[in-house]
Protein backbone atom coordinates (compact mmCIF):
# COMPACT_ATOMS: atom_id res chain seq x y z
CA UNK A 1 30.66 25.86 155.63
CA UNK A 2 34.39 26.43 156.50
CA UNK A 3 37.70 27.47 154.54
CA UNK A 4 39.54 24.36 153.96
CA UNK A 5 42.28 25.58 156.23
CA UNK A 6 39.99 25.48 158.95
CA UNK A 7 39.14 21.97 158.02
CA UNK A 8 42.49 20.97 157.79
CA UNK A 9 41.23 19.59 154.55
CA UNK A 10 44.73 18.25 152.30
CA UNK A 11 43.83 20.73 149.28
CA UNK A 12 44.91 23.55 152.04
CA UNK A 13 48.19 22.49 151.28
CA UNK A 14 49.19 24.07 147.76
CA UNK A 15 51.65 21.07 147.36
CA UNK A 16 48.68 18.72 147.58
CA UNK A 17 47.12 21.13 144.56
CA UNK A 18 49.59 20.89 142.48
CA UNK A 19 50.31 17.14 142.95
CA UNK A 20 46.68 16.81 141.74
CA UNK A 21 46.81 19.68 138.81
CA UNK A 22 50.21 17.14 137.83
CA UNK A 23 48.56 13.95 138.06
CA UNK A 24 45.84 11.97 136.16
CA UNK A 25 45.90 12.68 132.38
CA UNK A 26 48.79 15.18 132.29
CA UNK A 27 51.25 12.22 134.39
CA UNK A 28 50.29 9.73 131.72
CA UNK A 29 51.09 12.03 128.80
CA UNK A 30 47.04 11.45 127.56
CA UNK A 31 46.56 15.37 127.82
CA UNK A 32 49.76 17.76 126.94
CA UNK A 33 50.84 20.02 130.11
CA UNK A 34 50.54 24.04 129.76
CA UNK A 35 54.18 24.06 129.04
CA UNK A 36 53.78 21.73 126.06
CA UNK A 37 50.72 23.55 124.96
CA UNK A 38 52.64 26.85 124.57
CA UNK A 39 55.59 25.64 123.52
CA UNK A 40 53.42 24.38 120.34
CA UNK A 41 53.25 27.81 119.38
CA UNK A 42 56.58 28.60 120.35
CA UNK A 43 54.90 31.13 123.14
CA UNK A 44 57.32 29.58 126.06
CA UNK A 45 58.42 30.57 128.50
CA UNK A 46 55.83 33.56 129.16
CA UNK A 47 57.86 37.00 130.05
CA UNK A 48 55.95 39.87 131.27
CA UNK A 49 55.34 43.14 129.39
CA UNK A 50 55.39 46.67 130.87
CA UNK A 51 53.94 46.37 134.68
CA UNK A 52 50.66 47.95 135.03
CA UNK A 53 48.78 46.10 137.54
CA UNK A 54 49.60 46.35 140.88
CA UNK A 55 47.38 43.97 142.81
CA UNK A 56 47.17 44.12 146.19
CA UNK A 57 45.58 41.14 148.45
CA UNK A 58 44.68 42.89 151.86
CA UNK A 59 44.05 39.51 153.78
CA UNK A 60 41.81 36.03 153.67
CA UNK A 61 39.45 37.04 156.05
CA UNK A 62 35.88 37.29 154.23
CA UNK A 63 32.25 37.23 155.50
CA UNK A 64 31.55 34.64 152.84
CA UNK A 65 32.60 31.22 152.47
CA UNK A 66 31.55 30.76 148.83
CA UNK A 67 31.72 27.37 147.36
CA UNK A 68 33.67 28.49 144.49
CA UNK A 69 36.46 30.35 146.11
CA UNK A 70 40.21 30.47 144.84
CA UNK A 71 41.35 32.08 147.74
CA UNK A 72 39.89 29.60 150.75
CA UNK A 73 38.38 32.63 152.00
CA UNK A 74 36.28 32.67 155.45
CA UNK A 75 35.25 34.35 158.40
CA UNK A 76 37.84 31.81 160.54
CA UNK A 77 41.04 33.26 158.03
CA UNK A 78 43.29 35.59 159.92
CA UNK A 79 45.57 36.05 157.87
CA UNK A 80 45.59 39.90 157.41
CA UNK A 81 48.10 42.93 156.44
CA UNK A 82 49.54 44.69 158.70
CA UNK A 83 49.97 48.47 158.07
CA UNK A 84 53.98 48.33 157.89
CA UNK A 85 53.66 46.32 154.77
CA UNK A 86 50.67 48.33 153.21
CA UNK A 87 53.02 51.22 153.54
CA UNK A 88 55.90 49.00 151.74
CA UNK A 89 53.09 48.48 149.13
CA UNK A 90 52.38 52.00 149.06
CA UNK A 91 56.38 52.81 149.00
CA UNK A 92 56.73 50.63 145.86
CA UNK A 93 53.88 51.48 143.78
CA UNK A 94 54.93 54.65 143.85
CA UNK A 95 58.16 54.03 141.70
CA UNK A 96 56.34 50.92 140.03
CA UNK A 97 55.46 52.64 136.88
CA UNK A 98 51.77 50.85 137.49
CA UNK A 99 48.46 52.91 136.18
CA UNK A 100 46.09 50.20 138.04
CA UNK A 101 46.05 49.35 142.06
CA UNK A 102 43.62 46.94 142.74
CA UNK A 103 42.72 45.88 146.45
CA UNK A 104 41.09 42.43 146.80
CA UNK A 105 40.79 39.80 149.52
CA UNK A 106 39.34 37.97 151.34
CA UNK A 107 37.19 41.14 152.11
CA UNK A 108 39.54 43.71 151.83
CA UNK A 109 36.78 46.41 153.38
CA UNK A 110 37.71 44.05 156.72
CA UNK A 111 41.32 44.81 156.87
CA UNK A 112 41.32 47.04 160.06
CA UNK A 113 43.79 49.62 157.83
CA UNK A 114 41.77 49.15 154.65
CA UNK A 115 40.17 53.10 155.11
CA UNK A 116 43.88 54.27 156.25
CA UNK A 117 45.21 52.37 153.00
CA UNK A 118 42.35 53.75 150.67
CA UNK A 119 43.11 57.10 151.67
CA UNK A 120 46.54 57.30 151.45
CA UNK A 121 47.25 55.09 147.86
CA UNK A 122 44.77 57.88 146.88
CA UNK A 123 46.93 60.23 147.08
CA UNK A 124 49.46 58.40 144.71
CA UNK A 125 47.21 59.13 141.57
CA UNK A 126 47.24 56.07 140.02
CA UNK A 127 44.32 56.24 137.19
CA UNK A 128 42.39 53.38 138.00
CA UNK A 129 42.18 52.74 141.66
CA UNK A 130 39.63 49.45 141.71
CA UNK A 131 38.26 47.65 145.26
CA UNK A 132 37.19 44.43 144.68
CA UNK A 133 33.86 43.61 146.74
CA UNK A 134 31.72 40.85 147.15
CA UNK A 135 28.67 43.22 148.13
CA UNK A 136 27.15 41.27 151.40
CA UNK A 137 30.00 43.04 153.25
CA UNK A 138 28.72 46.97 152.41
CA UNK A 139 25.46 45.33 154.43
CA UNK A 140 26.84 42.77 156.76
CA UNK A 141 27.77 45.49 159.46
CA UNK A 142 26.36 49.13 160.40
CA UNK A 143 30.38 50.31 160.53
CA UNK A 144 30.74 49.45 156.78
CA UNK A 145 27.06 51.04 155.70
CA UNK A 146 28.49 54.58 154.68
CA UNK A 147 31.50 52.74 152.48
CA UNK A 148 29.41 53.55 149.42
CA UNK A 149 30.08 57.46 150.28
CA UNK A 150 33.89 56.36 151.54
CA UNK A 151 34.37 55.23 148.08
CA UNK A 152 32.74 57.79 146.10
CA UNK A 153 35.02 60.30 147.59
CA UNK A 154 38.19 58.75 146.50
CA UNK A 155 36.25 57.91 143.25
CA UNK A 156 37.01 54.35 143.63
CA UNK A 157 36.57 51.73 140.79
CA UNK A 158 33.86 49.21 142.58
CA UNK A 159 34.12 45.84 141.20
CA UNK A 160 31.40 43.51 142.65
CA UNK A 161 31.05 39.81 142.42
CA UNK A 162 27.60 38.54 141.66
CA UNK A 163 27.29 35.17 140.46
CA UNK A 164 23.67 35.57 138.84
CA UNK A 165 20.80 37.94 138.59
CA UNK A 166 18.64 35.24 140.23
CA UNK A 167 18.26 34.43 144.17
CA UNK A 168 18.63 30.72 143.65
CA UNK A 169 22.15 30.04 141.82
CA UNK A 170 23.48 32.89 143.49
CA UNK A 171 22.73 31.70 147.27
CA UNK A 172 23.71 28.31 146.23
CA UNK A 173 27.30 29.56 145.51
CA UNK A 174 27.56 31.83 148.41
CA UNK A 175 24.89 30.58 150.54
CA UNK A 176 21.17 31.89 152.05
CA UNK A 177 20.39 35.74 151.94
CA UNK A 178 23.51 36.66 150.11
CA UNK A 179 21.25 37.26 146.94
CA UNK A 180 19.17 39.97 148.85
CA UNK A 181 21.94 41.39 150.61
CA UNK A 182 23.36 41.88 147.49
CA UNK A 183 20.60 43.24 145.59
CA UNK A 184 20.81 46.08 148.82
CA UNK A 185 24.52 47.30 148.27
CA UNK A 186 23.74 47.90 144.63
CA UNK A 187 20.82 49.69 145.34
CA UNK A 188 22.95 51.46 147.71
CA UNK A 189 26.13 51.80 144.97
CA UNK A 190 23.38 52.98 142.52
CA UNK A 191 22.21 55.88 145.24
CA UNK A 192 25.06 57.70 145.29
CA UNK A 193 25.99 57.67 141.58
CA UNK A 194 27.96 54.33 141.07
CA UNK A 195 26.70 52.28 137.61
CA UNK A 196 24.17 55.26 136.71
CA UNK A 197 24.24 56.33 133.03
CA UNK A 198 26.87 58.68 132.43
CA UNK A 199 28.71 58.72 135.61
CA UNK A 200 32.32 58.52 135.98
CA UNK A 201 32.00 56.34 139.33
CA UNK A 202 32.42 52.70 137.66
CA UNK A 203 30.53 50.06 138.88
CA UNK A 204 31.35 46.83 136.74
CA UNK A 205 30.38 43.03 138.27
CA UNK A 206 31.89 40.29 137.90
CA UNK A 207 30.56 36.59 137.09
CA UNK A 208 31.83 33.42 137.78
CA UNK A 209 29.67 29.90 136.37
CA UNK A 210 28.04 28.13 139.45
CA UNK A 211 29.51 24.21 138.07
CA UNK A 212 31.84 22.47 135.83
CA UNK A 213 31.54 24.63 133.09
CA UNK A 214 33.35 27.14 130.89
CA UNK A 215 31.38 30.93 131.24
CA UNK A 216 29.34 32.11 128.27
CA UNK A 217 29.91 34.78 126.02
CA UNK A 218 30.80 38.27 128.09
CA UNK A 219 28.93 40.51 125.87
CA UNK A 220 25.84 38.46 125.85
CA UNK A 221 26.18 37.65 129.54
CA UNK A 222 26.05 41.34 130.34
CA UNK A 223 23.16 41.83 128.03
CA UNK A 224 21.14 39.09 130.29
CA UNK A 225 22.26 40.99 133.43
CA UNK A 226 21.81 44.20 132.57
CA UNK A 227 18.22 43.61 131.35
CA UNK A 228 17.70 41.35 134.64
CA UNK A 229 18.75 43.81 137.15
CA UNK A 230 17.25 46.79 135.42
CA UNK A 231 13.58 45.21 134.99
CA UNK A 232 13.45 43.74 138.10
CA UNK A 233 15.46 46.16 141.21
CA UNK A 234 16.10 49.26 138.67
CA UNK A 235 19.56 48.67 139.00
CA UNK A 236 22.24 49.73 136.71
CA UNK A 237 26.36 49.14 136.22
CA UNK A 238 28.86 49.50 133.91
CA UNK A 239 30.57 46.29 132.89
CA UNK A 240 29.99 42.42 133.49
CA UNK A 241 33.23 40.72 133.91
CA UNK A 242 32.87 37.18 133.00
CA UNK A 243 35.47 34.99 134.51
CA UNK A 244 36.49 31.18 134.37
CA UNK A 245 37.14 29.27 137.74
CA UNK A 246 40.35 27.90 138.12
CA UNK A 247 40.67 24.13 139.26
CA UNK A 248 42.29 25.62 142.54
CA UNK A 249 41.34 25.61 146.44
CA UNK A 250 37.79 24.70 146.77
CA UNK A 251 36.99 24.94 143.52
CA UNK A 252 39.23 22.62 143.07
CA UNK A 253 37.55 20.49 146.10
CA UNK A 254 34.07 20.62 144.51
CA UNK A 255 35.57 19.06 141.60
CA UNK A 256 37.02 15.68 142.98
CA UNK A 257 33.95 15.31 145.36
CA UNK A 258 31.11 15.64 142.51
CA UNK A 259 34.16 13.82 140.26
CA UNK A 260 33.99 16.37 138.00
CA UNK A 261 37.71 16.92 137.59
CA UNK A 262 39.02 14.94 134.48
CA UNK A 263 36.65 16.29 132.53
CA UNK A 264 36.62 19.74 133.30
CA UNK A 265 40.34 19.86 132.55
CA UNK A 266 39.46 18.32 129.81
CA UNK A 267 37.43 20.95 129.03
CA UNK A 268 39.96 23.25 129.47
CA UNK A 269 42.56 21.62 127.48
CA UNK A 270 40.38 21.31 125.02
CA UNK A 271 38.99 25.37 124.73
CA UNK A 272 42.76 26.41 125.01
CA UNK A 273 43.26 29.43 122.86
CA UNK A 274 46.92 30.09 121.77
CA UNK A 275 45.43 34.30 121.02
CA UNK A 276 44.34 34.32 124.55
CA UNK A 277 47.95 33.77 125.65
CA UNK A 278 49.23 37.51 124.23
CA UNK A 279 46.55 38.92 127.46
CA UNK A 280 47.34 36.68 130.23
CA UNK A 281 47.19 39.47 132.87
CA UNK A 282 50.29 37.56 134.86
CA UNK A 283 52.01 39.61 131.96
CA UNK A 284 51.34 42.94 133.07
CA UNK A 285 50.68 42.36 136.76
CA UNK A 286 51.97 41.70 139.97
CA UNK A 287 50.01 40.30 143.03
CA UNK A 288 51.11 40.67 146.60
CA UNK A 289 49.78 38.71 149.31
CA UNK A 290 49.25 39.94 152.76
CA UNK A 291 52.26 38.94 153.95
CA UNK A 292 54.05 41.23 151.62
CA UNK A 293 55.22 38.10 148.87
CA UNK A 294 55.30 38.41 144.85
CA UNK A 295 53.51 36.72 142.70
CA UNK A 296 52.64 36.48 138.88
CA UNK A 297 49.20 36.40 139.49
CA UNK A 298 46.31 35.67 142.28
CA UNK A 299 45.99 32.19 141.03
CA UNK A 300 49.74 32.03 141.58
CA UNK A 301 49.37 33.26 145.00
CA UNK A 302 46.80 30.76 146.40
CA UNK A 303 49.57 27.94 145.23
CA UNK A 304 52.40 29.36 147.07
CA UNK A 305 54.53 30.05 143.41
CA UNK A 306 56.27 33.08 144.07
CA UNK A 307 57.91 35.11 141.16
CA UNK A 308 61.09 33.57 139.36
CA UNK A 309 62.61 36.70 140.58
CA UNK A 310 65.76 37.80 143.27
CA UNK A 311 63.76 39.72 145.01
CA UNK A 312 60.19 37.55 146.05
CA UNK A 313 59.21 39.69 148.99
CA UNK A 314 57.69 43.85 148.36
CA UNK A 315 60.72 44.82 150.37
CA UNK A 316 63.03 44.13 147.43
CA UNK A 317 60.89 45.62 145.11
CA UNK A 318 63.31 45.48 142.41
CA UNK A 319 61.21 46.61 138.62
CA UNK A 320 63.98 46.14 136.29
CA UNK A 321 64.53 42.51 138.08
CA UNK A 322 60.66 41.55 137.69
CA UNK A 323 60.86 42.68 133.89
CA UNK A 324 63.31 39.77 133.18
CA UNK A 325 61.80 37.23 135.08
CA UNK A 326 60.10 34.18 133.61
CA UNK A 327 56.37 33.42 134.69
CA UNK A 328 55.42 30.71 136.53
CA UNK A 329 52.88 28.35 135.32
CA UNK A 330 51.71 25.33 135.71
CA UNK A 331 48.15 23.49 134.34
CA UNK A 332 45.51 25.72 136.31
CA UNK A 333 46.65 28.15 133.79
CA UNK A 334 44.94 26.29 131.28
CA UNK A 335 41.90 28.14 132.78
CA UNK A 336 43.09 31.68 131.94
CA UNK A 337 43.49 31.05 128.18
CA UNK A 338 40.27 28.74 127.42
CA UNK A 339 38.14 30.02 124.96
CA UNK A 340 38.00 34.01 125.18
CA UNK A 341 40.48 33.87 127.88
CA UNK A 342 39.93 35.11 131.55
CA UNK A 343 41.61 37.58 133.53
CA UNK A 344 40.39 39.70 136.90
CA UNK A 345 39.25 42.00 133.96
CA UNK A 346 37.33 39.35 131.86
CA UNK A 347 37.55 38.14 128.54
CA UNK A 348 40.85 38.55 127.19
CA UNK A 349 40.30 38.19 123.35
């Protein structure tokens, strides 16, 4: 399988996404728009709170293509960032005010700087430094095999996707072996003290449904994977992180072509929860992509909607600026505020 970008597939285009989020039911007026929806309860326009998150995408490039991915992610994306903005990144957060950095991708272990990065953000302080990882990469590669150790030392926050505690969904999502490959980076994680009871090295996973359908409850959810994992590897973590997919990039693909798409916004429409608006985390975070851009959120990012803000690039950082901005939305945000919500942190309600 390929990133859609390197199938010069028309969903590559974030215009062609959001002429598709804009048509069908919400163009006819049959389902209201995510405007309308919080307007009903007078929640429009959505202004940010105090800026805690600073989210950091280190490049596109990935050893997976998973089926499910927001971010088009692939081995054949090049898009990567180059140290001179990391350091603007590093620059900024520094008089950001933010408690969290969190480094995602793509792979962000692949960025050729990521170690350089890691190393010197550490020295910042921030109290939650996370690295989002989707595993296969800690075992893809004898140069990334002691990141485990890497990480421990800056007592990194590992957040792992794992779509199931079985072999088949999982390597249906992200294709053959990535179950068992895996399985061997938590083993590893687990080795040197991530996940293990009573250790202040966090190791929380994340899990996103396989198919057209809203994610369980989180609490239960963990309950099934913790039980899972523990019985059946010996494995242990933290937190399960249960989050919905967003009718974007090929996610959004693998809707129209099983024609799965009016209902699933449907779906969403239909699970929207006005409490789950208060915890959007485009309130309290800012995500920049590897070509140093602002954004409200990730989501935001893959659709090309930079922040309603003077100053759209990290260069012109400007905090007092982003705190009066208005986010941008459109209907794939119906996603983060169905049911119990959804954020890069899980439920939000």
């Amino acid at each position: 399988m390929k990133s859609l970008a390197k199938r010069k597939n028309g969903l590559a285009d974030p215009k062609n996404q959001l002429a598709l989020l804009h048509g069908g039911g919400f163009a006819d007026g049959s389902l209201p728009t995510f405007k309308q929806k919080v307007a009903e309860t007078k929640q429009f326009p959505l202004k940010p709170n105090r800026l805690d998150i600073f989210q950091v995408n280190l490049g596109y490039m990935c050893n997976q293509v998973c089926a499910h991915c927001h971010v088009d992610a692939g081995p054949d994306r090049k898009e990567i960032m180059t140290k001179e903005t990391m350091q603007l990144c590093l620059d900024k957060l520094k008089i950001s005010g933010a408690t969290t950095l969190d480094l995602t991708g793509g792979a962000p272990e692949m960025n050729p700087n990521f170690r350089w990065f890691v190393e010197e953000a550490s020295k910042i302080g921030v109290q939650d430094f996370i690295v989002r990882s989707n595993l296969t990469i800690l075992r893809a590669n004898p140069k990334y095999y002691d990141l485990p150790v890497f990480f421990k030392k800056h007592q990194i926050h590992v957040v792992s996707s794992l779509p199931f505690y079985k072999r088949g969904k999982t390597d249906k999502q992200r294709g053959n072996g990535v179950f068992d490959a895996s399985i061997a980076a938590l083993l590893e994680l687990n080795k040197v003290g991530y996940g293990t009871k009573g250790s202040k090295l966090k190791l929380d996973l994340v899990y996103n449904p396989s198919g057209a359908f809203l994610p369980g409850n989180q609490s239960e959810l963990e309950r099934e994977f913790k039980t899972a994992l523990e019985e059946d590897f010996g494995i242990t973590f933290h937190q399960l992180f249960s989050i919905t997919n967003l009718p974007i990039s090929r996610f959004l693909e693998f809707l129209v072509a099983s024609e799965n798409y009016e209902d699933y916004m449907d779906e969403l429409v239909q699970a929207y929860n006005p409490m789950a608006v208060e915890n959007v985390m485009c309130k309290n975070t800012i995500s920049i992509d590897w070509n140093g851009y602002l954004y409200d959120c990730d989501f935001n990012q893959q659709l090309n909607l930079k922040i309603a803000a003077t100053g759209k690039h990290i260069s012109t950082f400007n905090l007092e600026d982003l705190q009066q901005r208005t986010i941008r939305v459109s209907q794939h945000c119906y996603g983060c505020t169905a049911g119990a919500g959804s954020s890069c942190q899980g439920e939000v309600v």
